[in-house]
C-alpha atoms as a PDB file:
ATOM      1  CA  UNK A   1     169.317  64.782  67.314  1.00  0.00           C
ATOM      2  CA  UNK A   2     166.921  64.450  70.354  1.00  0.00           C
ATOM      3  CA  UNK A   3     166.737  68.226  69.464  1.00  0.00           C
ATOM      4  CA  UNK A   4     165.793  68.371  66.484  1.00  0.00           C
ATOM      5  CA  UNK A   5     163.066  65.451  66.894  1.00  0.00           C
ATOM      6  CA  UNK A   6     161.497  68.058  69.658  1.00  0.00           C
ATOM      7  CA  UNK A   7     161.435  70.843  67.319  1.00  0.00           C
ATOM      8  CA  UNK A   8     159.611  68.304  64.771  1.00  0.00           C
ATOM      9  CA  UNK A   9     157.127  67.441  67.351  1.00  0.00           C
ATOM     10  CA  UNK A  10     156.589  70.951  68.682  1.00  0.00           C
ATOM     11  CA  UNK A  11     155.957  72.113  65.137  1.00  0.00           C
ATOM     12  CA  UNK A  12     153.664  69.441  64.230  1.00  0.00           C
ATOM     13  CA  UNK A  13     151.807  70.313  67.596  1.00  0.00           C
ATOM     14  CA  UNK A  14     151.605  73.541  66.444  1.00  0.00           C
ATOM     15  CA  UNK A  15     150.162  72.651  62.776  1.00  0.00           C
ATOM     16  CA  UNK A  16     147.398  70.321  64.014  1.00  0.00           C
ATOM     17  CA  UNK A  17     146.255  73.766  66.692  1.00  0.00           C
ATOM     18  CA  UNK A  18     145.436  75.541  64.231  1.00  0.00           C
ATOM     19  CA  UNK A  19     141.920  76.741  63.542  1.00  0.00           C
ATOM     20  CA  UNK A  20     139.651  74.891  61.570  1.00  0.00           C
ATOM     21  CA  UNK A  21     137.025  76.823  59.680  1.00  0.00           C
ATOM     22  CA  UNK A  22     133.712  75.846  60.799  1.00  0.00           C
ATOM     23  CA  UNK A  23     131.302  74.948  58.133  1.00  0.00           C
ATOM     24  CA  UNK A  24     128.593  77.248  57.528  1.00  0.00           C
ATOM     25  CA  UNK A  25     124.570  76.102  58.040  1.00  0.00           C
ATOM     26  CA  UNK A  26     124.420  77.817  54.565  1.00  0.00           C
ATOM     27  CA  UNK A  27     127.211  75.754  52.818  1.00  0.00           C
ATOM     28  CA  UNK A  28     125.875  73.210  50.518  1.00  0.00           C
ATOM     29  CA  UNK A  29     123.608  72.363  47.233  1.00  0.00           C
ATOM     30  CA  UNK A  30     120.069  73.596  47.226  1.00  0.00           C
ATOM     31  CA  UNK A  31     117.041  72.902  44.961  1.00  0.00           C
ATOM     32  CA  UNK A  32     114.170  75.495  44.173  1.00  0.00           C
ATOM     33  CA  UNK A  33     111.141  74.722  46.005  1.00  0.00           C
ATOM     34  CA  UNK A  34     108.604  77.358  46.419  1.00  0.00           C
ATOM     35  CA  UNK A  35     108.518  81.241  44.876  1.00  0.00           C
ATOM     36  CA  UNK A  36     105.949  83.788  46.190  1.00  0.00           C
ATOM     37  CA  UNK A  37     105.853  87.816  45.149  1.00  0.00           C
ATOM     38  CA  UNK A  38     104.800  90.731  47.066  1.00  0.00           C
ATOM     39  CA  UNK A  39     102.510  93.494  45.376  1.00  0.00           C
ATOM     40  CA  UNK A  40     104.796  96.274  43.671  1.00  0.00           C
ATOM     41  CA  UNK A  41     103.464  99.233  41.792  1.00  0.00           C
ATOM     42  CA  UNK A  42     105.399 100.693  39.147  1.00  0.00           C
ATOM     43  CA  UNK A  43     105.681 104.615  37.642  1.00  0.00           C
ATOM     44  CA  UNK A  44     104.560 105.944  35.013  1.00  0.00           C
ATOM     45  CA  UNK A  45     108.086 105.356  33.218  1.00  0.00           C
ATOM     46  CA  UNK A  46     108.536 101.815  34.849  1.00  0.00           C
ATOM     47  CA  UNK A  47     104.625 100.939  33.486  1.00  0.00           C
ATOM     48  CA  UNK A  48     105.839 102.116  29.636  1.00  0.00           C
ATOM     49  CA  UNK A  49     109.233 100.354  29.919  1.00  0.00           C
ATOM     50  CA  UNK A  50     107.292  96.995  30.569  1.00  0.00           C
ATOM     51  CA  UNK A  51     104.467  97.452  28.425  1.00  0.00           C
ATOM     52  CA  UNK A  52     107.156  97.783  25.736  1.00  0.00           C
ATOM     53  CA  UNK A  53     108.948  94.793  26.164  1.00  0.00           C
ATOM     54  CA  UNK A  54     108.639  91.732  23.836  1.00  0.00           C
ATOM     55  CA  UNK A  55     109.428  88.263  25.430  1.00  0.00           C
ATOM     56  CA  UNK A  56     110.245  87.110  22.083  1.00  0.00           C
ATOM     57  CA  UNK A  57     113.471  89.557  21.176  1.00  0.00           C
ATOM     58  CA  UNK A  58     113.885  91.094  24.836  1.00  0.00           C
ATOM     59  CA  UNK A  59     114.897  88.262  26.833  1.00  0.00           C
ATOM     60  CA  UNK A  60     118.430  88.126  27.546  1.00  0.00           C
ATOM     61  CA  UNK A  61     118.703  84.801  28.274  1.00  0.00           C
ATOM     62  CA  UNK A  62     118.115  84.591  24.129  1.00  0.00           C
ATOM     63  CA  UNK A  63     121.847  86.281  24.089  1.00  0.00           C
ATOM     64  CA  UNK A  64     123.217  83.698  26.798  1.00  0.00           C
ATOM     65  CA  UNK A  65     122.696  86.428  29.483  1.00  0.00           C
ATOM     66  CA  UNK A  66     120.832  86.300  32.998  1.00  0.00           C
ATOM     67  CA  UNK A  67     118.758  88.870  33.420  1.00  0.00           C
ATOM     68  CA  UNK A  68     119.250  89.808  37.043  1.00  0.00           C
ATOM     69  CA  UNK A  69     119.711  87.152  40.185  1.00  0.00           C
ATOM     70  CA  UNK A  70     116.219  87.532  40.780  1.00  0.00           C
ATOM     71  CA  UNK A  71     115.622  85.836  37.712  1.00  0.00           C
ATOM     72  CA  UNK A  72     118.229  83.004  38.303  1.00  0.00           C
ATOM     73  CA  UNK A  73     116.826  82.291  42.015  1.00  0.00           C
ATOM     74  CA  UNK A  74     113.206  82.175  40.506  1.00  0.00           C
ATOM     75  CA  UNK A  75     114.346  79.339  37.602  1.00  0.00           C
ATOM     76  CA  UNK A  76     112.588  76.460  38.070  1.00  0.00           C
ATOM     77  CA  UNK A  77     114.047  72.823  38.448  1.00  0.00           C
ATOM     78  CA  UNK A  78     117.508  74.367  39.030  1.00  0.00           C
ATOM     79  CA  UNK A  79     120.264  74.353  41.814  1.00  0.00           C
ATOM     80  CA  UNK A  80     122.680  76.826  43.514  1.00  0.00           C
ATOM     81  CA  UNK A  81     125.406  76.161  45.509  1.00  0.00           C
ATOM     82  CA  UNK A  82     126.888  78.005  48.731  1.00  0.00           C
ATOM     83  CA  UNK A  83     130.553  78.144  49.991  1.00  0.00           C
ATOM     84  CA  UNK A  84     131.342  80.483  53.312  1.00  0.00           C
ATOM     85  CA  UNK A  85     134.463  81.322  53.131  1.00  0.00           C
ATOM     86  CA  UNK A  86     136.710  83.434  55.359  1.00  0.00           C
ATOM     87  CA  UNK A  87     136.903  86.110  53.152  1.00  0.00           C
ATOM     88  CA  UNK A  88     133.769  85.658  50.582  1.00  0.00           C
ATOM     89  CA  UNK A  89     130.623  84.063  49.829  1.00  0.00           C
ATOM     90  CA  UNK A  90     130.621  81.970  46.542  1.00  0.00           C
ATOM     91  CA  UNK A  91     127.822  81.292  44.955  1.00  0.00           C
ATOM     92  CA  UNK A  92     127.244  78.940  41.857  1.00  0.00           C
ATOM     93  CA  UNK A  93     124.233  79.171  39.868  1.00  0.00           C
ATOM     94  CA  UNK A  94     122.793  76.454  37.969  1.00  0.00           C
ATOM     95  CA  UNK A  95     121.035  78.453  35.430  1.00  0.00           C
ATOM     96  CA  UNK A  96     123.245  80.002  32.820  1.00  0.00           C
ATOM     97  CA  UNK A  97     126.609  78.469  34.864  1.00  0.00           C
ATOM     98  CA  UNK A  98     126.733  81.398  36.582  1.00  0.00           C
ATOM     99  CA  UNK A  99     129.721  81.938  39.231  1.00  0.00           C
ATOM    100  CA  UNK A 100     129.478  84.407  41.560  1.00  0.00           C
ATOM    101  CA  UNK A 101     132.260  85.699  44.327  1.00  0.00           C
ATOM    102  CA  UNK A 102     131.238  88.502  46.644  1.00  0.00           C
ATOM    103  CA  UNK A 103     133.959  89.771  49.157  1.00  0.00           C
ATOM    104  CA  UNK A 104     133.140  90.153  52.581  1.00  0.00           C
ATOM    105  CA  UNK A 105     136.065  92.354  53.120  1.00  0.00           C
ATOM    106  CA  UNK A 106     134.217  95.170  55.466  1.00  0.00           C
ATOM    107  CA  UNK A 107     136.107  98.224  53.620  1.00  0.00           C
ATOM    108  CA  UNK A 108     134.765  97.722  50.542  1.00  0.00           C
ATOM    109  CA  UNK A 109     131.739  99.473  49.595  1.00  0.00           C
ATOM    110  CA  UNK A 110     129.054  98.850  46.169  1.00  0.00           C
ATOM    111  CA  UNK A 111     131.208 101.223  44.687  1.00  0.00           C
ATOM    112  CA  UNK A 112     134.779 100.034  45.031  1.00  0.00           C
ATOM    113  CA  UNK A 113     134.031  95.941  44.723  1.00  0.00           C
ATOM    114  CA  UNK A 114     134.714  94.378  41.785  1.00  0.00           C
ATOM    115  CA  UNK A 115     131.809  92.451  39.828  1.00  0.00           C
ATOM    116  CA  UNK A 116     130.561  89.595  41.555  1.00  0.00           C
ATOM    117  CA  UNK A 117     130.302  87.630  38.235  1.00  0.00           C
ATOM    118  CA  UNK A 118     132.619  89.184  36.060  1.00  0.00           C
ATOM    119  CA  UNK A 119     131.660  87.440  32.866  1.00  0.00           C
ATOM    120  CA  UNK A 120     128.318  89.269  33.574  1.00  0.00           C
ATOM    121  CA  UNK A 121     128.927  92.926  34.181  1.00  0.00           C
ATOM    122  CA  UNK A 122     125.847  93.847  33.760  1.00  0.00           C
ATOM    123  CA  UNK A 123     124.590  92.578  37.128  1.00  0.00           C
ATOM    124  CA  UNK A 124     126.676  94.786  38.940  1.00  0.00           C
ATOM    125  CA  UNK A 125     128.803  95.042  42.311  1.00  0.00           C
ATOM    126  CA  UNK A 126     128.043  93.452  45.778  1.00  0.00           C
ATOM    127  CA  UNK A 127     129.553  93.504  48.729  1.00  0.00           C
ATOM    128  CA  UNK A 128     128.658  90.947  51.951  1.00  0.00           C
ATOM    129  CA  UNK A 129     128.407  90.025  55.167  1.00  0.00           C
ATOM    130  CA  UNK A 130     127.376  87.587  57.773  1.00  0.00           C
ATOM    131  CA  UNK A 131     124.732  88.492  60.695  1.00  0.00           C
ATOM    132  CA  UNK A 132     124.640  85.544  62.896  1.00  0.00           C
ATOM    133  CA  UNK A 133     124.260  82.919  59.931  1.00  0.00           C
ATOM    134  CA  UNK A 134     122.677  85.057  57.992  1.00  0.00           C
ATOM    135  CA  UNK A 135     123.871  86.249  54.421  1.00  0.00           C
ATOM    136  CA  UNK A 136     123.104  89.705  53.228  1.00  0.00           C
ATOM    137  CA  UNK A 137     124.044  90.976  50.089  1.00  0.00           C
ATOM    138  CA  UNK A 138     123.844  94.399  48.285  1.00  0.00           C
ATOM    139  CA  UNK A 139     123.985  95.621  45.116  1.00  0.00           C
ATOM    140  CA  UNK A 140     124.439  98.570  42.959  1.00  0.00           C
ATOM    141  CA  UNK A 141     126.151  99.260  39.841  1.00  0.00           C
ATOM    142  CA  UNK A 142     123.662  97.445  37.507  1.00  0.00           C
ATOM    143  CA  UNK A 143     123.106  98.126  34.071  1.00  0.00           C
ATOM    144  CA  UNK A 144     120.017  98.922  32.531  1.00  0.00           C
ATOM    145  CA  UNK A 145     117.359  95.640  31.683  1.00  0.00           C
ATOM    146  CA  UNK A 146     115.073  93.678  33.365  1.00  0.00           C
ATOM    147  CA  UNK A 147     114.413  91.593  37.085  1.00  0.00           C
ATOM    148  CA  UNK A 148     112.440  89.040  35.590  1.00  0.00           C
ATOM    149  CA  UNK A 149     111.464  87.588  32.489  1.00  0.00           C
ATOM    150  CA  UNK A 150     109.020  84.617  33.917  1.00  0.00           C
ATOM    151  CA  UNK A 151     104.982  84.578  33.544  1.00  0.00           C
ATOM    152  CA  UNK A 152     103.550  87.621  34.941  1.00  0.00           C
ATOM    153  CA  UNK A 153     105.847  89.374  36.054  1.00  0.00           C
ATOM    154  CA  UNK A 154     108.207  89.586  32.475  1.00  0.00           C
ATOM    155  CA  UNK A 155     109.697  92.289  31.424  1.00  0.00           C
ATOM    156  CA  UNK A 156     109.545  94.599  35.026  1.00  0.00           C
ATOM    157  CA  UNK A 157     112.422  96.779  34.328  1.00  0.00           C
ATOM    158  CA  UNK A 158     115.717  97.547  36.251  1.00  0.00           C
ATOM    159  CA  UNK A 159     116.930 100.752  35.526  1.00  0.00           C
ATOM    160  CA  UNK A 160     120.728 102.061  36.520  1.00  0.00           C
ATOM    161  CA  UNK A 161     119.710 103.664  39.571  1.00  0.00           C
ATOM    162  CA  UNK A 162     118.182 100.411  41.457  1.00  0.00           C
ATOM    163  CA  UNK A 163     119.479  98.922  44.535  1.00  0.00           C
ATOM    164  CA  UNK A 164     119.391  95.795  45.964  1.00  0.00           C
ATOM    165  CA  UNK A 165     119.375  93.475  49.355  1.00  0.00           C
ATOM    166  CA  UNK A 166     119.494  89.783  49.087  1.00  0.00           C
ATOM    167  CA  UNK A 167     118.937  87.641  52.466  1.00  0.00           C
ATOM    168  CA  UNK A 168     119.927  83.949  52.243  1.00  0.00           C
ATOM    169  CA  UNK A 169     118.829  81.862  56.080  1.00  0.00           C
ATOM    170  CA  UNK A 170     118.561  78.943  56.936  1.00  0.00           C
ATOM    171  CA  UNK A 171     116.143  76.925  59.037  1.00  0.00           C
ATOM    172  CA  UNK A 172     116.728  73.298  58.891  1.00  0.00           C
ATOM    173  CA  UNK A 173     117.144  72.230  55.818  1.00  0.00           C
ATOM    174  CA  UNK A 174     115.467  75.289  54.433  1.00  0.00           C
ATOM    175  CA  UNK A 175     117.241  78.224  52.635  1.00  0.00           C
ATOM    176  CA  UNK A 176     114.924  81.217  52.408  1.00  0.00           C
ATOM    177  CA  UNK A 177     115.825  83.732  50.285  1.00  0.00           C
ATOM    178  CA  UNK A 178     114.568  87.941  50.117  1.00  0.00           C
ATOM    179  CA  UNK A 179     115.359  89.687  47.457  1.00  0.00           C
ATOM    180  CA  UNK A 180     114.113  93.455  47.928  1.00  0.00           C
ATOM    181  CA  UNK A 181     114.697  95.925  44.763  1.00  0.00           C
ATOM    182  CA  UNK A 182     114.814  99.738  45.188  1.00  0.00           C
ATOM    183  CA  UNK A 183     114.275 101.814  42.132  1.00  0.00           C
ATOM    184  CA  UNK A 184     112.733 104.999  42.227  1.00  0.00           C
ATOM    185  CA  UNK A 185     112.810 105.356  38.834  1.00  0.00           C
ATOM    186  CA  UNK A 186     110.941 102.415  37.922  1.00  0.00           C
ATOM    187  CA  UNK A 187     108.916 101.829  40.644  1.00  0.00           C
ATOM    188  CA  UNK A 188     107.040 103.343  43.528  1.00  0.00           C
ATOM    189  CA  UNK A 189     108.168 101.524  46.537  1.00  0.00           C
ATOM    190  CA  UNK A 190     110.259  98.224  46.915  1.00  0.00           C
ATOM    191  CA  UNK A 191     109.566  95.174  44.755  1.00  0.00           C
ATOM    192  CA  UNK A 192     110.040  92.333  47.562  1.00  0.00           C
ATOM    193  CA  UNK A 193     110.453  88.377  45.941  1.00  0.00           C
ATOM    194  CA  UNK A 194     110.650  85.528  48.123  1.00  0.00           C
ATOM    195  CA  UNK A 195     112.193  81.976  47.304  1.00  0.00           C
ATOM    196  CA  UNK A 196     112.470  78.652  49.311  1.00  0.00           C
ATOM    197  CA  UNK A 197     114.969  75.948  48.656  1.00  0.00           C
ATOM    198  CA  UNK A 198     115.486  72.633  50.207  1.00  0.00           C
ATOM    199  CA  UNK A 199     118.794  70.822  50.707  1.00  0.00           C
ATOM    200  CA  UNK A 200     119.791  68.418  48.380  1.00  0.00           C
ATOM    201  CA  UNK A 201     122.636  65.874  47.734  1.00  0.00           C
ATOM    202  CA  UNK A 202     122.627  66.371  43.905  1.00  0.00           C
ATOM    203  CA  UNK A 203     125.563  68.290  42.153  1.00  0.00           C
ATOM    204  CA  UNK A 204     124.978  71.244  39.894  1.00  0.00           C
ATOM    205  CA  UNK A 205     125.064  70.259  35.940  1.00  0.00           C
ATOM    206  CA  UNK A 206     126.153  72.103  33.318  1.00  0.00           C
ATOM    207  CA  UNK A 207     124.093  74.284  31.764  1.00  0.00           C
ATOM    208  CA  UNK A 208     125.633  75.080  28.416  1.00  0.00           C
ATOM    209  CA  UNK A 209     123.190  77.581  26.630  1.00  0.00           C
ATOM    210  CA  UNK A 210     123.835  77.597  22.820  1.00  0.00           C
ATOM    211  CA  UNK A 211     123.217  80.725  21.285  1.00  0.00           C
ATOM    212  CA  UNK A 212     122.125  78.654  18.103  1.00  0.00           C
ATOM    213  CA  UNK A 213     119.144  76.995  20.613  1.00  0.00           C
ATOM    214  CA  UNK A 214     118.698  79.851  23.162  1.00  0.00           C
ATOM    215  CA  UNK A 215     115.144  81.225  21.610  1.00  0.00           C
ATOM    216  CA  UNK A 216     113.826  77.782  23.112  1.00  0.00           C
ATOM    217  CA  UNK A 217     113.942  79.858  26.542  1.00  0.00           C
ATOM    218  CA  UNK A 218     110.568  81.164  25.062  1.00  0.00           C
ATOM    219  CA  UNK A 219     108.846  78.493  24.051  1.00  0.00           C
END
């Protein structure tokens, strides 16, 4: 008996050593605060594939769809949510409910991942990893359609060829966030957004776009 009580006790030792994952300075709900734009200059193509779209029947958000992430960081008065975990990054998106998981799994390149949001195809495969608290993110497999479809800047086109890096730090409670866009088809250098969020203790609501109500994206 006196045995057996050791082995208990040994064990239990054993279960409360082990490792604890540490939470991550990026883990946690943040709000949209501030958006800012670098210059970008687009091709010939790039320059006819915006000046052809129409906000009113080219949005995808009229289908239910986000148009790229760049367009879901950039929504205003919306939240996303972080969670490190040992072997991905998942990331919940207020606008549209979109979930996203991206593997940090070091073998795996943009080819070979699977869809970070798999109800979303479209926005293609990423792969990530961690440089000392830092996230970085790339992407490549996207289909063809558009980075943004806010003010100004509606309609720039994404084309199947572009590639992407997205930088998520952290300095106090500020996330910054890069987004840089390579497309050599649309565009004659990088396209470089910026975003700024600000911790919050709010949860994430659904957003529950209705296909019947969707055109009000436009209004």
């Amino acid at each position: 008996m006196a045995v057996m009580k050791f082995s208990i006790t040994v064990a239990g030792l054993l279960l409360a050593a082990q490792p604890v994952a540490a939470e991550s300075v990026l883990d946690g709900v943040w709000m949209l605060d501030q958006l800012t734009g670098d210059p970008y200059v687009l091709t010939e193509a790039g320059q006819k594939q915006m000046d052809a779209y129409d906000y009113m029947t080219d949005d995808p958000a009229l289908r239910c769809s986000p148009a790229s992430f760049s367009r879901i960081v950039f929504t205003p008065q919306t939240y996303l949510e972080i969670r490190v975990l040992d072997d991905a990054v998942e990331i919940d998106y207020e606008f549209m409910d979109v979930k996203r998981r991206v593997s940090l799994d070091a073998a795996l390149t943009t080819e070979t991942a699977p869809h970070s949001v798999p109800a979303h195809p479209h926005l293609g495969r990423s792969i990530a990893q961690i440089e000392n608290d830092e996230l970085v993110i790339e992407t490549e497999g996207y289909e063809p359609g558009v980075i943004t479809t806010l003010n100004q800047r509606a309609g720039m086109p994404r084309s199947a060829d572009m590639w992407t890096e997205e930088r998520f730090s952290v300095e106090g409670d500020q996330l910054a966030i890069e987004l840089r866009h390579v497309d050599p088809v649309y565009y004659g250098g990088e396209v470089v957004l910026h975003a700024t969020y600000l911790k919050t203790d709010e949860e994430l609501l659904e957003f529950g776009c209705d296909l019947e109500d969707a055109d009000h994206y436009n209004e």
